[in-house]
Protein backbone atom coordinates (compact mmCIF):
# COMPACT_ATOMS: atom_id res chain seq x y z
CA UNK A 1 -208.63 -32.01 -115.15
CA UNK A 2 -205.35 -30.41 -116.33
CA UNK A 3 -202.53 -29.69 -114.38
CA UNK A 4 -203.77 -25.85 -114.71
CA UNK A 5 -207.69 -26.62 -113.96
CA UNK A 6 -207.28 -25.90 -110.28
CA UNK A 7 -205.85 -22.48 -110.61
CA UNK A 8 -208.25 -21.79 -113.46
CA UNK A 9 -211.15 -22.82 -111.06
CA UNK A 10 -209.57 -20.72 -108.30
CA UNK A 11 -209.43 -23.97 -106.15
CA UNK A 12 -205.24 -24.25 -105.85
CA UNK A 13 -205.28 -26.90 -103.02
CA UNK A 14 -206.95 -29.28 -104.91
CA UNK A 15 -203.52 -30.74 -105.55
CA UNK A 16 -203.16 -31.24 -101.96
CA UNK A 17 -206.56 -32.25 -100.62
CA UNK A 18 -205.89 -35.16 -102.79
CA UNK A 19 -202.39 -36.13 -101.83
CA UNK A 20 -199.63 -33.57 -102.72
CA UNK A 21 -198.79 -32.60 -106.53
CA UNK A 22 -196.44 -35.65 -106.97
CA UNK A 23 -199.11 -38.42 -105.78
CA UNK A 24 -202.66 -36.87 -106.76
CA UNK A 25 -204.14 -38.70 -109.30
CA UNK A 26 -201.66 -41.59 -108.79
CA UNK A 27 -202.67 -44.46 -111.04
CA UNK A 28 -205.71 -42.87 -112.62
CA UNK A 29 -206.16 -42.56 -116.31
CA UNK A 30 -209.29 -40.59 -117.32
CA UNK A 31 -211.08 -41.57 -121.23
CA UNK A 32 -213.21 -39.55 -123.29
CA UNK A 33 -215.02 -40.50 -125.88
CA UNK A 34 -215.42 -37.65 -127.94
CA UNK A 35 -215.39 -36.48 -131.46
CA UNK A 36 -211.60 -36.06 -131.64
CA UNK A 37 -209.00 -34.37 -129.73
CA UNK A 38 -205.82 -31.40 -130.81
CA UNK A 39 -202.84 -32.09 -129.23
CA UNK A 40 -201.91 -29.11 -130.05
CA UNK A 41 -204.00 -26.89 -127.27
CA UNK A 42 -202.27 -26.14 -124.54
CA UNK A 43 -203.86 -28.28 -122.03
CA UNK A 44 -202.55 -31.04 -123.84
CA UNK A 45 -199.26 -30.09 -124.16
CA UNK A 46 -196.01 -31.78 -122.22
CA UNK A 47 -192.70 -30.75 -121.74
CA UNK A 48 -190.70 -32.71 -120.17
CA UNK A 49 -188.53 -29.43 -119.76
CA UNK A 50 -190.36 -27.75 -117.07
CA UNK A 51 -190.42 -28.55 -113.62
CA UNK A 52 -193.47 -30.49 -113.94
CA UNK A 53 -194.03 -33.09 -110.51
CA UNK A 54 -195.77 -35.52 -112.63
CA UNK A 55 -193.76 -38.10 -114.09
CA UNK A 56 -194.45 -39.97 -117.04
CA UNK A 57 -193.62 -43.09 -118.75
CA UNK A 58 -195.49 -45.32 -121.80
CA UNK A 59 -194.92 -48.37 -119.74
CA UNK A 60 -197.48 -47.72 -117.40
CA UNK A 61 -200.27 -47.44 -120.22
CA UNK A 62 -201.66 -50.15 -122.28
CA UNK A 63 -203.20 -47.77 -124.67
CA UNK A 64 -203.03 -47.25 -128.47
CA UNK A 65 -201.57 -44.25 -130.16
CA UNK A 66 -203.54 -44.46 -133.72
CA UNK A 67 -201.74 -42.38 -136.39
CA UNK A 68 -203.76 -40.35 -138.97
CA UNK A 69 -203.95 -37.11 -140.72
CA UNK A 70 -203.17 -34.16 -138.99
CA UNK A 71 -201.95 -36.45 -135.99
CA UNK A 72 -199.14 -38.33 -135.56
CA UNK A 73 -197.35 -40.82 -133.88
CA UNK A 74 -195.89 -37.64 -131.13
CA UNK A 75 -198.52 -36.91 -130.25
CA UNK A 76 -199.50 -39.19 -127.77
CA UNK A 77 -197.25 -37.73 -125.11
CA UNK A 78 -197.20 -37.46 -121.20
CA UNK A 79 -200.71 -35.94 -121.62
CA UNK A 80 -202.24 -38.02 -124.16
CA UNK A 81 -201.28 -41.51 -123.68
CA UNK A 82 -203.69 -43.30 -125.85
CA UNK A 83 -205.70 -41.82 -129.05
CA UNK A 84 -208.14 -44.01 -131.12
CA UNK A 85 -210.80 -43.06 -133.90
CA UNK A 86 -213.47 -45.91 -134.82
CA UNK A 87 -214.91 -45.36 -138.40
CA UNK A 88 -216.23 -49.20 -139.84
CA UNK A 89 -219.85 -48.57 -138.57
CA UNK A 90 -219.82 -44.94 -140.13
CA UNK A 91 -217.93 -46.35 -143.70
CA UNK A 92 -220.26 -49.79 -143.86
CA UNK A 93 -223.77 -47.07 -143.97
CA UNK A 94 -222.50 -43.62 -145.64
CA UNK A 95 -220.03 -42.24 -147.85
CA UNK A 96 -217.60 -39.96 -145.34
CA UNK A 97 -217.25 -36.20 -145.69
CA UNK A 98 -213.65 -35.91 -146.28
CA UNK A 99 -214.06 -32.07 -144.75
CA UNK A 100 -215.12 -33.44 -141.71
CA UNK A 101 -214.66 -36.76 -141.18
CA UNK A 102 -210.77 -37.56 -141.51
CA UNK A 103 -209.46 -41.36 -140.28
CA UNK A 104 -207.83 -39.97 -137.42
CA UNK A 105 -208.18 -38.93 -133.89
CA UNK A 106 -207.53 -35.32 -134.74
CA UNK A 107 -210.41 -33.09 -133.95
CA UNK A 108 -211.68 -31.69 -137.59
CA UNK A 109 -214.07 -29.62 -136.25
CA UNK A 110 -212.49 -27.66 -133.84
CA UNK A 111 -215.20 -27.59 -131.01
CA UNK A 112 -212.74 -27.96 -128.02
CA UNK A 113 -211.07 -24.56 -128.57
């Protein structure tokens, strides 16, 4: 869930139901394991500019923030606060596709847009 989901769902008191915009979702981090990830869609996106009622810090993560092609160190932000890619399985049994399978946790193949 994005802080846009609700109004894309047409439920706009979700927010609320669970506590108000600035406590909803206090102290829960959600992880996917998933084939990669683009910081740059929009629902990943932060800016600290806008009058956003979440507030964000690293120190309340214990997360890494891997660096690779096409992604990195920025962009772990206030959305993404930990990005990993695991490839020693994949590398001990096959030769990698370097089209496809980058040593990163940038999404290569586009199937989240």
């Amino acid at each position: 869930m994005t802080t846009y989901t609700p109004q894309f769902l047409g439920i706009p008191a979700a927010w609320t139901q669970e506590g108000g915009d600035r406590n909803a979702g206090e102290g829960i981090v959600i992880g996917f394991i998933d084939s990669g990830i683009n910081p740059e869609h929009p629902s990943f996106a932060y800016d600290p500019t806008i009058n956003n009622p979440f507030r964000f810090t690293f120190d309340n993560f214990s997360g890494a923030c891997e660096e690779g092609p096409l992604f990195p160190q920025t962009s772990c932000n206030g959305k993404i606060v930990s990005a990993r890619f695991f490839s020693a399985g994949a590398q001990t049994t096959t030769t990698l596709n370097d089209s496809v399978d980058i040593l990163s946790p940038f999404d290569v193949v586009g199937h989240g847009r």
